[in-house]
Every structure is written in structure tokens, then in C-alpha cells.
C-alpha atoms as a PDB file:
ATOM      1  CA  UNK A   1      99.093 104.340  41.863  1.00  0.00           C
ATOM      2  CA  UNK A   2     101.651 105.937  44.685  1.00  0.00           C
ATOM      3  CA  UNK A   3      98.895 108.351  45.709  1.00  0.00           C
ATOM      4  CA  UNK A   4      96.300 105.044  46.673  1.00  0.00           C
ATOM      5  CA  UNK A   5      98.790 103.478  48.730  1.00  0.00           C
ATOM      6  CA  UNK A   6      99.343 103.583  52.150  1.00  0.00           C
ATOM      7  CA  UNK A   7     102.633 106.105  53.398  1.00  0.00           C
ATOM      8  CA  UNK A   8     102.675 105.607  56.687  1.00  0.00           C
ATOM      9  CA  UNK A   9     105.805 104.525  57.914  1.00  0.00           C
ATOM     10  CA  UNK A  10     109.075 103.819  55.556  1.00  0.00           C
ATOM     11  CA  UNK A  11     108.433 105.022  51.853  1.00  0.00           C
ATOM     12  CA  UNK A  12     107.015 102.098  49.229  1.00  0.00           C
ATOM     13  CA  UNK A  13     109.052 103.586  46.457  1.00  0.00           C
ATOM     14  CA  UNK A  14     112.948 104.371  46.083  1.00  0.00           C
ATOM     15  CA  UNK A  15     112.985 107.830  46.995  1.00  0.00           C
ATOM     16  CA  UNK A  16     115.684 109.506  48.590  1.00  0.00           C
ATOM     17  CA  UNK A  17     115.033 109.231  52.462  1.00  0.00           C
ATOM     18  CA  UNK A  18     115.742 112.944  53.051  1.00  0.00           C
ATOM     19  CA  UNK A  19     112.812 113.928  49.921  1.00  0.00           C
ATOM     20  CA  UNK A  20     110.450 111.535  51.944  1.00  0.00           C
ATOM     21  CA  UNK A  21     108.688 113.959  54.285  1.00  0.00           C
ATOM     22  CA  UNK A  22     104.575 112.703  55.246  1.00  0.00           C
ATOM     23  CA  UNK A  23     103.375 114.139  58.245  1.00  0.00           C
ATOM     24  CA  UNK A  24     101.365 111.635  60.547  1.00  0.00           C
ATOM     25  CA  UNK A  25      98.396 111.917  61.114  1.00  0.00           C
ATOM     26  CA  UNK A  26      98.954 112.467  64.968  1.00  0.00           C
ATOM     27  CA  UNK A  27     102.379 114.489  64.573  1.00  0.00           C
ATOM     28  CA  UNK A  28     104.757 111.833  65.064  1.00  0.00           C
ATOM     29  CA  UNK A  29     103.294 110.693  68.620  1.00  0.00           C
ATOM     30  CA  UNK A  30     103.274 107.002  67.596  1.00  0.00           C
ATOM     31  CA  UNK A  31      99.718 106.777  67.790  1.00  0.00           C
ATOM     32  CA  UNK A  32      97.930 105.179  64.957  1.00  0.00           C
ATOM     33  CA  UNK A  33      94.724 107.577  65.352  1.00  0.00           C
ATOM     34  CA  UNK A  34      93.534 110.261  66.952  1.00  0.00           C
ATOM     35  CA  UNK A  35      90.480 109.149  69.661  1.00  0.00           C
ATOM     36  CA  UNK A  36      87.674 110.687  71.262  1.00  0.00           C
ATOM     37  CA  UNK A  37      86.783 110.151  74.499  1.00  0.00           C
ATOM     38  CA  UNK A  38      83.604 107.937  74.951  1.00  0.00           C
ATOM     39  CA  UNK A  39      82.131 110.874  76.673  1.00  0.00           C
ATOM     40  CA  UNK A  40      82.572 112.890  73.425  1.00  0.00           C
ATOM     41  CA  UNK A  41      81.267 110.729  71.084  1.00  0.00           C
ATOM     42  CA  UNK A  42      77.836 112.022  71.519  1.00  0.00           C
ATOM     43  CA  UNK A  43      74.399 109.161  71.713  1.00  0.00           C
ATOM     44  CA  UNK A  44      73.355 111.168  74.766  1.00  0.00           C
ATOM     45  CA  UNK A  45      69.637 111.591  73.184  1.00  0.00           C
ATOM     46  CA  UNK A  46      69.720 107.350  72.256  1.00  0.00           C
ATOM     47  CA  UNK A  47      70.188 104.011  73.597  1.00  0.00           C
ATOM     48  CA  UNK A  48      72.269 101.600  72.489  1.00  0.00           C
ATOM     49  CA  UNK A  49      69.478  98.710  73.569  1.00  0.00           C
ATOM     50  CA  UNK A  50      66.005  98.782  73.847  1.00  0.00           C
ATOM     51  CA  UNK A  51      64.880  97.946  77.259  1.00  0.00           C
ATOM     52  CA  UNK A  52      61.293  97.597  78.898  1.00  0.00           C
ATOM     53  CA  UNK A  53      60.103 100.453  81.072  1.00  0.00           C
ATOM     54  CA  UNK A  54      60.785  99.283  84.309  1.00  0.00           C
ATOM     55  CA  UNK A  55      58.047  98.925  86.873  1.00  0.00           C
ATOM     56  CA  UNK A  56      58.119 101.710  89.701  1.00  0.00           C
ATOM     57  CA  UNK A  57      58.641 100.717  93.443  1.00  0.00           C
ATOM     58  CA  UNK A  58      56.268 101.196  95.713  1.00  0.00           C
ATOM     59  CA  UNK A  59      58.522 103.594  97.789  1.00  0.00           C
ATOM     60  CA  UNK A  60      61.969 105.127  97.055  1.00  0.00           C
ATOM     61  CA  UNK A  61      63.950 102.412  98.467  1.00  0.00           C
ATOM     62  CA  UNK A  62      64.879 104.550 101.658  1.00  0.00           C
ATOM     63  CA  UNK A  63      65.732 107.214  99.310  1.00  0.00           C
ATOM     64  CA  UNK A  64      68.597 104.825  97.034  1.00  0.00           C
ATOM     65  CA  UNK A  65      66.199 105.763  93.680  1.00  0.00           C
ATOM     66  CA  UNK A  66      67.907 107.325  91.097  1.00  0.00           C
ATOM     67  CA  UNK A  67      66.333 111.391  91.093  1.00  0.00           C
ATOM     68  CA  UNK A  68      68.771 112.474  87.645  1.00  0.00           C
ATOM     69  CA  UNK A  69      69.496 110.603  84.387  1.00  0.00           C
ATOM     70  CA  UNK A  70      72.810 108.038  84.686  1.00  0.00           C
ATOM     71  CA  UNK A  71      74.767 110.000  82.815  1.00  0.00           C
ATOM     72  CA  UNK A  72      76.360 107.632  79.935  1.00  0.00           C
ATOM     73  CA  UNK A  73      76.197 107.951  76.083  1.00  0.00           C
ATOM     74  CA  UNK A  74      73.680 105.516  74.833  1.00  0.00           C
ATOM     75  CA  UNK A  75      76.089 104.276  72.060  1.00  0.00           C
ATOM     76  CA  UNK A  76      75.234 101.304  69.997  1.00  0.00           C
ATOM     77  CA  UNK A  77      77.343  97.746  70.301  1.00  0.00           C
ATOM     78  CA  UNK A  78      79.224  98.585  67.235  1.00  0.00           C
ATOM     79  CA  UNK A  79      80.024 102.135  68.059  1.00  0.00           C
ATOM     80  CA  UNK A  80      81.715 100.931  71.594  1.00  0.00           C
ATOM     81  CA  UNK A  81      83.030  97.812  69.996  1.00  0.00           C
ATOM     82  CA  UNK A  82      84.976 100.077  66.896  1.00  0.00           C
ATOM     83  CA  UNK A  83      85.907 102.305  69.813  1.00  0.00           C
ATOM     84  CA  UNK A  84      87.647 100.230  71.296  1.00  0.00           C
ATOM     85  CA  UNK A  85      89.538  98.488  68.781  1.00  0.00           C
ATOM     86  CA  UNK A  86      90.827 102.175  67.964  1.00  0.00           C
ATOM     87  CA  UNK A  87      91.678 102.635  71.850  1.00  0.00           C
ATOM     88  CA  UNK A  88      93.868  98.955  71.098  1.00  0.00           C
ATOM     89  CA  UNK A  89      95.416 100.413  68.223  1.00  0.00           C
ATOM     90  CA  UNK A  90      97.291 103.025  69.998  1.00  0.00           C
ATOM     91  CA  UNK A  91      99.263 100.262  72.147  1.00  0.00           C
ATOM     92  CA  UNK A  92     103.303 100.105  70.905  1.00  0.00           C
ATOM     93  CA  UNK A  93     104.015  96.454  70.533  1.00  0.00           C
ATOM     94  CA  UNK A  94     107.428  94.321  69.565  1.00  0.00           C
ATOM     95  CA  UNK A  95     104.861  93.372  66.625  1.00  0.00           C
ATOM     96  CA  UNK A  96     104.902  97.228  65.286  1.00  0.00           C
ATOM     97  CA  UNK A  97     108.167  98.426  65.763  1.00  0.00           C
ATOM     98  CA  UNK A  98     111.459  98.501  67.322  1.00  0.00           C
ATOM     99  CA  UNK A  99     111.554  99.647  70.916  1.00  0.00           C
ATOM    100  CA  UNK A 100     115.147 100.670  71.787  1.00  0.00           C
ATOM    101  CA  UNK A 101     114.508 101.232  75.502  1.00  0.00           C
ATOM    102  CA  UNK A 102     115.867  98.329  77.816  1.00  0.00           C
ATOM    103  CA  UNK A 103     112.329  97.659  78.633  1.00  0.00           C
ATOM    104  CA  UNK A 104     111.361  94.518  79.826  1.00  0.00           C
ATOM    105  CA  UNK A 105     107.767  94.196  78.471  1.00  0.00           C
ATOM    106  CA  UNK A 106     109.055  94.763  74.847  1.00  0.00           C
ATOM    107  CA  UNK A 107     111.633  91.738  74.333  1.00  0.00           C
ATOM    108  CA  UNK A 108     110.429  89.200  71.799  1.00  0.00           C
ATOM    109  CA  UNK A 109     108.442  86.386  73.129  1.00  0.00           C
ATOM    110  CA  UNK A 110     108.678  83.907  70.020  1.00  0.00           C
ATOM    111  CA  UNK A 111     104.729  82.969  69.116  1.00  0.00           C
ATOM    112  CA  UNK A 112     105.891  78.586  69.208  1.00  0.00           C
ATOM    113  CA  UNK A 113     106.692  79.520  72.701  1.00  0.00           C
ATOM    114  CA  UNK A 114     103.118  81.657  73.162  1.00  0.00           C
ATOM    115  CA  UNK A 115     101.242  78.701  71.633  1.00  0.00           C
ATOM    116  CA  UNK A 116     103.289  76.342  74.003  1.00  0.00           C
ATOM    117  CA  UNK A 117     101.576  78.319  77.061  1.00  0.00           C
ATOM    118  CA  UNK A 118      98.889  77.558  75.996  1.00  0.00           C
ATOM    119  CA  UNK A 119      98.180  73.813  74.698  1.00  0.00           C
ATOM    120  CA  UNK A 120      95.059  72.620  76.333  1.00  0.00           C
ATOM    121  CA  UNK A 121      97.124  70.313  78.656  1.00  0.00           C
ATOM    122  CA  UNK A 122      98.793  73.318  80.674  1.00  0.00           C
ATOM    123  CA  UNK A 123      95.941  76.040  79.939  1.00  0.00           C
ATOM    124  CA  UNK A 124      93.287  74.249  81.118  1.00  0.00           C
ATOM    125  CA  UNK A 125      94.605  72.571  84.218  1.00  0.00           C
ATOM    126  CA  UNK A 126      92.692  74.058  87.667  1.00  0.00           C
ATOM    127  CA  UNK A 127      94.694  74.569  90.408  1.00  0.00           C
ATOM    128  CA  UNK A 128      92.162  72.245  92.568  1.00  0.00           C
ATOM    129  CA  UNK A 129      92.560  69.432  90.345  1.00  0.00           C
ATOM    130  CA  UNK A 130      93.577  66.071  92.080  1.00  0.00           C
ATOM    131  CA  UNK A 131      97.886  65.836  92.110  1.00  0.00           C
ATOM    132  CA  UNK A 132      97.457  62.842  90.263  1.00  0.00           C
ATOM    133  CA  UNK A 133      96.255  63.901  87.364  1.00  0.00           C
ATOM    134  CA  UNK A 134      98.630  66.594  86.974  1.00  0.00           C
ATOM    135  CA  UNK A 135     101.661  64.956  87.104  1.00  0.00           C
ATOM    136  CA  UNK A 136     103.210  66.122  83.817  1.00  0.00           C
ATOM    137  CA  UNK A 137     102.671  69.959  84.843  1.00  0.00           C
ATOM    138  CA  UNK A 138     104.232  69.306  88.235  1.00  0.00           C
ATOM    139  CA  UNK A 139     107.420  67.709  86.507  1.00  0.00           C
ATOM    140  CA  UNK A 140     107.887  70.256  84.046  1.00  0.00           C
ATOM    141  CA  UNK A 141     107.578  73.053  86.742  1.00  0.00           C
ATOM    142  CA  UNK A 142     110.240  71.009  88.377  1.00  0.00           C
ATOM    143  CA  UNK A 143     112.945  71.036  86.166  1.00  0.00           C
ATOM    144  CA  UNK A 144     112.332  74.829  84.931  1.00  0.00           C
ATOM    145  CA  UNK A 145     112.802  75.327  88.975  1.00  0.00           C
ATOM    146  CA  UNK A 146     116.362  73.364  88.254  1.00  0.00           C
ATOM    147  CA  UNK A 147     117.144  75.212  84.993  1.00  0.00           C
ATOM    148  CA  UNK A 148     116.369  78.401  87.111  1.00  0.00           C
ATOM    149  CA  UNK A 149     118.521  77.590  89.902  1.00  0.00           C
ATOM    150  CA  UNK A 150     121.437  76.893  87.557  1.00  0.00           C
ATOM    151  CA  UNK A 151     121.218  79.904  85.474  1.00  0.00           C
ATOM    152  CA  UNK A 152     120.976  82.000  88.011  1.00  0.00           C
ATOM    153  CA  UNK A 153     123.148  80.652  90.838  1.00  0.00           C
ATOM    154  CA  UNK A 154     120.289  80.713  93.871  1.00  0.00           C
ATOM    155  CA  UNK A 155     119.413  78.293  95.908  1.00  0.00           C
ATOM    156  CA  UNK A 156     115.565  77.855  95.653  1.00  0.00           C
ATOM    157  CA  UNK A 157     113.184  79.377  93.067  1.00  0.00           C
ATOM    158  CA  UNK A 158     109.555  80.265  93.887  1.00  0.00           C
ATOM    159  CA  UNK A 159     107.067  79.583  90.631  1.00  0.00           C
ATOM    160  CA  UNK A 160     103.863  81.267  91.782  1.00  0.00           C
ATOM    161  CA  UNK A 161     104.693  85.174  91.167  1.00  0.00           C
ATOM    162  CA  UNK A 162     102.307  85.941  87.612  1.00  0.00           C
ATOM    163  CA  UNK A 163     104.210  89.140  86.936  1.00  0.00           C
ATOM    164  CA  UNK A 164     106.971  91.014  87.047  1.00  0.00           C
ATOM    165  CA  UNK A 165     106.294  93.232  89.739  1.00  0.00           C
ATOM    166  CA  UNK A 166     104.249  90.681  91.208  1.00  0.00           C
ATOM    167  CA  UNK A 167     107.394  88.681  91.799  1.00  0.00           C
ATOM    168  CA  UNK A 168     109.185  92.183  93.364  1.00  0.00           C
ATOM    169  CA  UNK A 169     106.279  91.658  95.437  1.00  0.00           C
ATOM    170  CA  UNK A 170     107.072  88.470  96.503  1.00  0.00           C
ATOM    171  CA  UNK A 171     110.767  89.239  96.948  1.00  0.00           C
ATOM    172  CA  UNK A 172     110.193  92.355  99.323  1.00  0.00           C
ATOM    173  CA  UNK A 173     107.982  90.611 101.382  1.00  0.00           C
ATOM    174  CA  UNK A 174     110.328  88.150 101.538  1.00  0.00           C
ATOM    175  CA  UNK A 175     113.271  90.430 103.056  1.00  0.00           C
ATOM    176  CA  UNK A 176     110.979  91.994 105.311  1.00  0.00           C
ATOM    177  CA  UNK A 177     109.953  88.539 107.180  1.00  0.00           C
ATOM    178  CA  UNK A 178     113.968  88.385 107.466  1.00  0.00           C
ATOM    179  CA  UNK A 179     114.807  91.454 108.640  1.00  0.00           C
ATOM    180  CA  UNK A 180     111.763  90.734 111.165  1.00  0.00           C
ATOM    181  CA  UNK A 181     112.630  87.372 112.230  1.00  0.00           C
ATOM    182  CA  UNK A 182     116.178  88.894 113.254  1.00  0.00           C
ATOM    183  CA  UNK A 183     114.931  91.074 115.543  1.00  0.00           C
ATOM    184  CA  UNK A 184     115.324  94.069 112.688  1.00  0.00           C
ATOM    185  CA  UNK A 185     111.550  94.871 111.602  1.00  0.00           C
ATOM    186  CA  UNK A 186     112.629  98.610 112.127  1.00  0.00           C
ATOM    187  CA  UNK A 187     113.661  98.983 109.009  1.00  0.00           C
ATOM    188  CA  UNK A 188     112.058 101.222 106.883  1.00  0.00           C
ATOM    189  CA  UNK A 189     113.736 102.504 104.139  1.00  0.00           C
ATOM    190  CA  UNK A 190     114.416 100.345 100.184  1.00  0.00           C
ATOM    191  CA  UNK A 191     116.852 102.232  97.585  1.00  0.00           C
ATOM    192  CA  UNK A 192     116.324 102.631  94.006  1.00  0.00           C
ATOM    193  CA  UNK A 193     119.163 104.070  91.750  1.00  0.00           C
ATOM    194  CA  UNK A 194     117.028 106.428  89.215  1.00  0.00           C
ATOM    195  CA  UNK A 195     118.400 103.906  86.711  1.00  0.00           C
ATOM    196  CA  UNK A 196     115.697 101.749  87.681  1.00  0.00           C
ATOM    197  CA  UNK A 197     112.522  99.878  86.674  1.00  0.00           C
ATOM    198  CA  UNK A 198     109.602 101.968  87.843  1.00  0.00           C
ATOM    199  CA  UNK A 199     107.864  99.092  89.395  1.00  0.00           C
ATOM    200  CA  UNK A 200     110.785  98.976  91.638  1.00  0.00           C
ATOM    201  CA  UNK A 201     110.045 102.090  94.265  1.00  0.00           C
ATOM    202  CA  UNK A 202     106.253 101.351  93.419  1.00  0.00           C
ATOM    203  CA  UNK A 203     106.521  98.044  94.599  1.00  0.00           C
ATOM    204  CA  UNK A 204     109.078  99.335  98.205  1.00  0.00           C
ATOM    205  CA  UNK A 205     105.936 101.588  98.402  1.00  0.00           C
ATOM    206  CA  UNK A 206     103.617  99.307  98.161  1.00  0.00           C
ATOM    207  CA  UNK A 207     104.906  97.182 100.688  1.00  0.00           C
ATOM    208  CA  UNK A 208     104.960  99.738 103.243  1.00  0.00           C
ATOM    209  CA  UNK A 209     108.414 101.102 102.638  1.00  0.00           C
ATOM    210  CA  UNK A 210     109.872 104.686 102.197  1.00  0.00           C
ATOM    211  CA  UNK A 211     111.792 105.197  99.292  1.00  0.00           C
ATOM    212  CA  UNK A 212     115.145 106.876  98.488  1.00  0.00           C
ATOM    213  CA  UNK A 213     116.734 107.688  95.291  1.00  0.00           C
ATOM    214  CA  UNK A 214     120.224 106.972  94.584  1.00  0.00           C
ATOM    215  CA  UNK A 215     121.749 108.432  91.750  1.00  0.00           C
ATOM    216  CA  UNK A 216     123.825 107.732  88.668  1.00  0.00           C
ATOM    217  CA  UNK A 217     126.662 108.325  86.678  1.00  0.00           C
ATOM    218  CA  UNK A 218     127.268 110.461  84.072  1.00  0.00           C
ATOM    219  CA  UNK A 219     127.614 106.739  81.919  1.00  0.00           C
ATOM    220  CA  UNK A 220     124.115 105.587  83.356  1.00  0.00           C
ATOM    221  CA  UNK A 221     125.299 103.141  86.621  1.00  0.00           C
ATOM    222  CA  UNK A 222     124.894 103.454  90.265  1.00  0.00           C
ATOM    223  CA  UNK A 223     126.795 106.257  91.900  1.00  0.00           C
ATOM    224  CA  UNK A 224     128.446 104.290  94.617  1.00  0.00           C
ATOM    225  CA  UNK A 225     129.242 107.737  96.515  1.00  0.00           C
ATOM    226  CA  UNK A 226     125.851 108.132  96.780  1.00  0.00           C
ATOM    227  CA  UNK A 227     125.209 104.537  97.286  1.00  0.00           C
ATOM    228  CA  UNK A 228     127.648 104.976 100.835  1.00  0.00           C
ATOM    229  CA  UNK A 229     125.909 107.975 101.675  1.00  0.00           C
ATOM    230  CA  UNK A 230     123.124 106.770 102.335  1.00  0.00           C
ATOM    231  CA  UNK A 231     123.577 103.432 103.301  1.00  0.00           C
ATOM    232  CA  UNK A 232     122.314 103.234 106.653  1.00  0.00           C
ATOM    233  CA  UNK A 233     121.043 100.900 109.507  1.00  0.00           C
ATOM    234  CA  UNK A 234     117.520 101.787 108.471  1.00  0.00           C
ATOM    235  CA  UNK A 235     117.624 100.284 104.961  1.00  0.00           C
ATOM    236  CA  UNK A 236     116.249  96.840 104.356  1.00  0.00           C
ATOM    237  CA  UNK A 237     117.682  96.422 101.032  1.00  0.00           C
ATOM    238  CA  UNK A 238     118.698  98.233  97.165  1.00  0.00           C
ATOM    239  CA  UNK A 239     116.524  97.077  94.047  1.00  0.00           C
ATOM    240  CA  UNK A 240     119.004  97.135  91.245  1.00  0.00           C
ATOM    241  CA  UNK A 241     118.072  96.489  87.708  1.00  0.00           C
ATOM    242  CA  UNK A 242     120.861  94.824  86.147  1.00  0.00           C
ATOM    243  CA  UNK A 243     121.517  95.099  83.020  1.00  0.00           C
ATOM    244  CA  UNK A 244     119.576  98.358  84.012  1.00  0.00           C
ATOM    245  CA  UNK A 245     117.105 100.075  81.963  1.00  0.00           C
ATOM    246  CA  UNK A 246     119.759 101.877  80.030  1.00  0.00           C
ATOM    247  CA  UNK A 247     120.671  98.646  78.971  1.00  0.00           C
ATOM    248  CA  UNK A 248     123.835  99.067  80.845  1.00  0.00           C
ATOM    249  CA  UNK A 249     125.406  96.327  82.879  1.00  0.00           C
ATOM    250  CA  UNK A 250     126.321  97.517  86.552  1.00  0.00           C
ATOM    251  CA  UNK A 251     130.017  97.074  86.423  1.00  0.00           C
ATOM    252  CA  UNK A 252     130.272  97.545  90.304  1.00  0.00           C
ATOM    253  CA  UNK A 253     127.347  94.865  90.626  1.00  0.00           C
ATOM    254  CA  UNK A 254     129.835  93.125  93.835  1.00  0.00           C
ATOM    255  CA  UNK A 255     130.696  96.491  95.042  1.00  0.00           C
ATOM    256  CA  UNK A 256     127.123  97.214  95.611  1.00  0.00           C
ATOM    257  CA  UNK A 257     126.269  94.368  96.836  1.00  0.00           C
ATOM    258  CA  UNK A 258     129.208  94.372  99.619  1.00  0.00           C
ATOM    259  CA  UNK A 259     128.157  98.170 100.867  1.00  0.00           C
ATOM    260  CA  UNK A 260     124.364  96.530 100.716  1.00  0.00           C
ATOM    261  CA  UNK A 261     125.641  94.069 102.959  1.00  0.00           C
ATOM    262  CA  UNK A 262     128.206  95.986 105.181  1.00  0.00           C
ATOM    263  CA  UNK A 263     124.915  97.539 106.811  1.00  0.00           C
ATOM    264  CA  UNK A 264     122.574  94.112 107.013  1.00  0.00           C
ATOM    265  CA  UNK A 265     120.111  95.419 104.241  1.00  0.00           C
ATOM    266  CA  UNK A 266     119.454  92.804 101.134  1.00  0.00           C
ATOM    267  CA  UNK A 267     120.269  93.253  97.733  1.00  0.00           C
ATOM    268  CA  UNK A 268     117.499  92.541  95.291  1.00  0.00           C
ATOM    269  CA  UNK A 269     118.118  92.538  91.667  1.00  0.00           C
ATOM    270  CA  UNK A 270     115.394  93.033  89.341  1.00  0.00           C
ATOM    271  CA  UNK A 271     116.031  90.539  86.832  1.00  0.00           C
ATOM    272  CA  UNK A 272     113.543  91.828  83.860  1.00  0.00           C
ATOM    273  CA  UNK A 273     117.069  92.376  81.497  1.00  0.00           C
ATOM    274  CA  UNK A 274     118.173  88.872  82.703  1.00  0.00           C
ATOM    275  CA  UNK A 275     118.391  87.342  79.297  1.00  0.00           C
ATOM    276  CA  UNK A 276     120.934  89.680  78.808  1.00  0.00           C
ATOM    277  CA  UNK A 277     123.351  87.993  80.865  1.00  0.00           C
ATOM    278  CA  UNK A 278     122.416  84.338  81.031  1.00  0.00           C
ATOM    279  CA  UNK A 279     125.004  81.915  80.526  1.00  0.00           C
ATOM    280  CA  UNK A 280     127.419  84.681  80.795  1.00  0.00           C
ATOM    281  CA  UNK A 281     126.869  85.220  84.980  1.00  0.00           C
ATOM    282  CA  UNK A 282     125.058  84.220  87.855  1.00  0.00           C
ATOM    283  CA  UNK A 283     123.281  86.860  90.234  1.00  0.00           C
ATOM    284  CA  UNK A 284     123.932  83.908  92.626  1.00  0.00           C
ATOM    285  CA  UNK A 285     127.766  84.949  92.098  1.00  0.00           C
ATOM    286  CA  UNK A 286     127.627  88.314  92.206  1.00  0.00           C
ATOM    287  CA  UNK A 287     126.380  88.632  96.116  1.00  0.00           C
ATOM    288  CA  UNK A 288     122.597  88.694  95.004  1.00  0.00           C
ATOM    289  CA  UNK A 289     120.154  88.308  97.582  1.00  0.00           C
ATOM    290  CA  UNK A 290     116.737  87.828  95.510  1.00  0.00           C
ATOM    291  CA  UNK A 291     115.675  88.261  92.238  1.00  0.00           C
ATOM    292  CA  UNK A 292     112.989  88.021  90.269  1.00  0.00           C
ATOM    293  CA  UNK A 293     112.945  86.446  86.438  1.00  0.00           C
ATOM    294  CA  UNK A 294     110.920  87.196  83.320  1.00  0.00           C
ATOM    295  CA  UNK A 295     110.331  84.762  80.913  1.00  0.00           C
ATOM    296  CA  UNK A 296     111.849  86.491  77.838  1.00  0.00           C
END
């Protein structure tokens, strides 16, 4: 019976853990199955659908005709369609396992609060639909805004970011329209501490800025010598990720954000670990300048 049952993961039968030795069948890599590429699958001499010959042009279309075969595997719909799936099953999710990183993306969403997203009456709204009919929306947005504000000690809350990183987005472009409307657009330069989330220099990047790394402590916080060093009239602000992703809180959280300040830059705080710390502190408090919030 043992030998028809399934032995991935944690043993079926009380065995002694250390006697309990199955090789995966991907060597431990956390991936459920090994997958070809769709390139390697073969169906290069079929098709996958049977289509009429088409019709030749009367010219070559200014020379825009096609002279060598596409190059694709003609696989079927249920070849793709199972490759796929098996692509899928290779994603990590809190739904498989435990994921001990302090990752944002992997913090249990409860499923009430998934199927609350998306009842008809909030999923199916469009954004050009007439105010009044959209009243109830607009009032619940408003007093998340006020829970927001409370939580986190800041003074107005913006509800249109869709992401993470999205809302880093917003944030950064946010301190740059400061730093220009006070006459100090020549700053070019956002810090990260390597403790960081990696959408953070991504994001400084993306915006235009240069990055530089600050680093960290032997027990996984910002190095505020470092932090000093390089604190300079050409930084527009430090992205700290607090709790960071070691799953440490920043200890020196006011510290930082008094050196931050010291030179005019902005202190942004990724919030992704917020939940970590809510009801226990406010950002607001701790000399935060912007922050962004996910909904964990």
C-alpha cells in the first residue's frame, strides 16, 4: 500500500524522520516537475490547427512577405494548455508551503477577504461610471483612507497605486516634484541599505535616479556609519524597509530618519512588512516621509 502512495513531502507513515530519505524528483529545487522548453517539445513537422492555404498577393508587399518558415512548434491546444499548467506548477505559494523569508508577496491573504474583492458590487464597477451610482465604493474607500491615516500616523493617503512597487512609484515621484518645487531638482542620487526590498533601487532607477548601497550590520540593520558617509546634498531620499526583509525591525528607524533629514533628502519607508508593526507604531511617528502599504 506505502509503495502506491504519494512521498513527496513529509512521510505518510511513522517513520523515524532521520530513516525518511526520498529524493525529489528535481533534487530538492522546490519545483514540482522538471519542464521543457516549448521550443523543445518538438511538433515542428505539425500544426496544431488546420488552416486554409492562404491566397498569394499579387506582389511581395514591398518586400514585408515572409521568405523562411515562422519558426514555432505546431503543438496542439492540449499540448500548450498541459504545458502550461506544468509551467504554473512550479510557482511557490503561501498555499504550498511555509516561506520563512520576510517577503511581502508571501503573507497570508485570508480567501473571505479574496472573495470580498471581488463581490460583483466592487469588481464590476468601471471607473467611468456616473458618481452617483457608486456611492457605496466611494464611502468605503473613504474610511479605509481614515483607517490608513490612523494606523499609520500620515496625513493623507493616496488609493490609486495597484501594486507594491507601483505605489514606490508613486512615492518617488512624489519627492522628486518636492525637491523640484524647492528649487532642488539637482538631486540625483536615492539610498537603499542591501537589507532592502529589490523593487526598492529598481524603482530609484526607474525613476531616473542613481542608486547607492548602504550597508548593514553584522545583526541585519542599517549601518548608520555608512548611512553618514554618504549622506550628501545630492540625495533625494533613503528607501528603508522596515521591518526589513530580514524580518528585522530598524531599531535606529528615528536616527535614520534625522541624518535623512539633516541633509534635505526624504525618508521613504517601504511598508510591505507593515502588518508587522500595526497598532504597535506609526511611521507617521517615527520621522517618515512616505510610505507605501500592502494589503496583508
Amino acid at each position: 500500500m506505502s509503495s502506491s502512495m504519494n512521498a513527496v513531502g513529509r512521510p505518510t507513515a511513522p517513520v523515524l524522520t532521520s530513516d525518511y530519505i526520498h529524493p525529489t524528483l528535481t533534487g530538492a529545487r522546490g519545483l514540482l516537475q522538471d519542464e521543457a522548453l516549448i521550443f523543445e517539445l518538438g511538433g515542428w513537422d505539425k500544426t496544431g490547427v488546420d488552416l486554409p492555404e492562404a491566397a498569394q498577393p499579387a506582389d511581395d508587399l514591398n518586400g514585408l512577405l515572409r521568405a523562411e518558415p515562422i519558426g514555432l512548434p505546431g503543438l496542439s491546444e492540449p499540448e500548450a494548455v498541459r504545458h502550461y499548467v506544468r509551467l504554473s506548477q512550479k510557482n511557490h505559494a503561501i498555499d504550498l508551503a511555509l516561506y520563512p523569508l520576510g517577503s511581502c508577496t508571501m503573507k497570508h491573504n485570508p480567501r473571505l477577504n479574496e472573495k470580498m474583492a471581488r463581490l460583483d458590487g466592487f469588481a464590476d464597477i468601471h471607473p467611468l461610471q456616473p458618481v452617483s451610482t457608486v456611492q457605496g465604493a466611494l464611502a468605503l474607500i473613504d474610511r479605509l483612507a481614515h483607517w490608513l491615516k490612523t494606523l499609520t500616523g500620515m496625513p493623507t493617503v493616496a488609493m490609486t497605486p495597484k501594486a507594491g512597487a507601483h505605489g514606490e512609484l508613486c512615492g518617488l515621484l512624489t519627492i522628486r516634484a518636492a525637491h523640484e518645487a524647492n528649487g532642488q531638482g539637482h538631486r540625483k542620487t536615492v539610498l537603499c541599505p542591501t537589507s532592502a526590498h529589490g523593487t526598492n533601487p529598481a524603482t530609484a532607477a526607474f525613476v531616473g535616479y542613481g542608486v547607492v548601497e548602504i550597508a548593514q550590520t553584522a545583526d541585519g540593520r542599517v549601518d548608520l556609519a555608512d548611512l553618514e558617509a554618504k549622506l550628501t546634498d545630492q540625495v533625494a531620499a533613503i528607501m528603508v524597509t522596515n521591518p526589513n526583509t530580514c524580518g528585522l525591525f530598524e531599531r535606529d528607524v528615528i536616527e535614520i530618519a534625522r541624518l535623512t533629514h539633516a541633509v534635505g533628502a526624504y525618508f521613504y519607508c517601504d511598508g510591505a512588512n507593515f502588518n508587522a508593526i500595526v497598532g504597535r507604531v506609526r511611521p507617521g511617528d517615527l520621522g517618515v516621509d512616505a510610505l507605501h502599504i500592502y494589503l496583508h
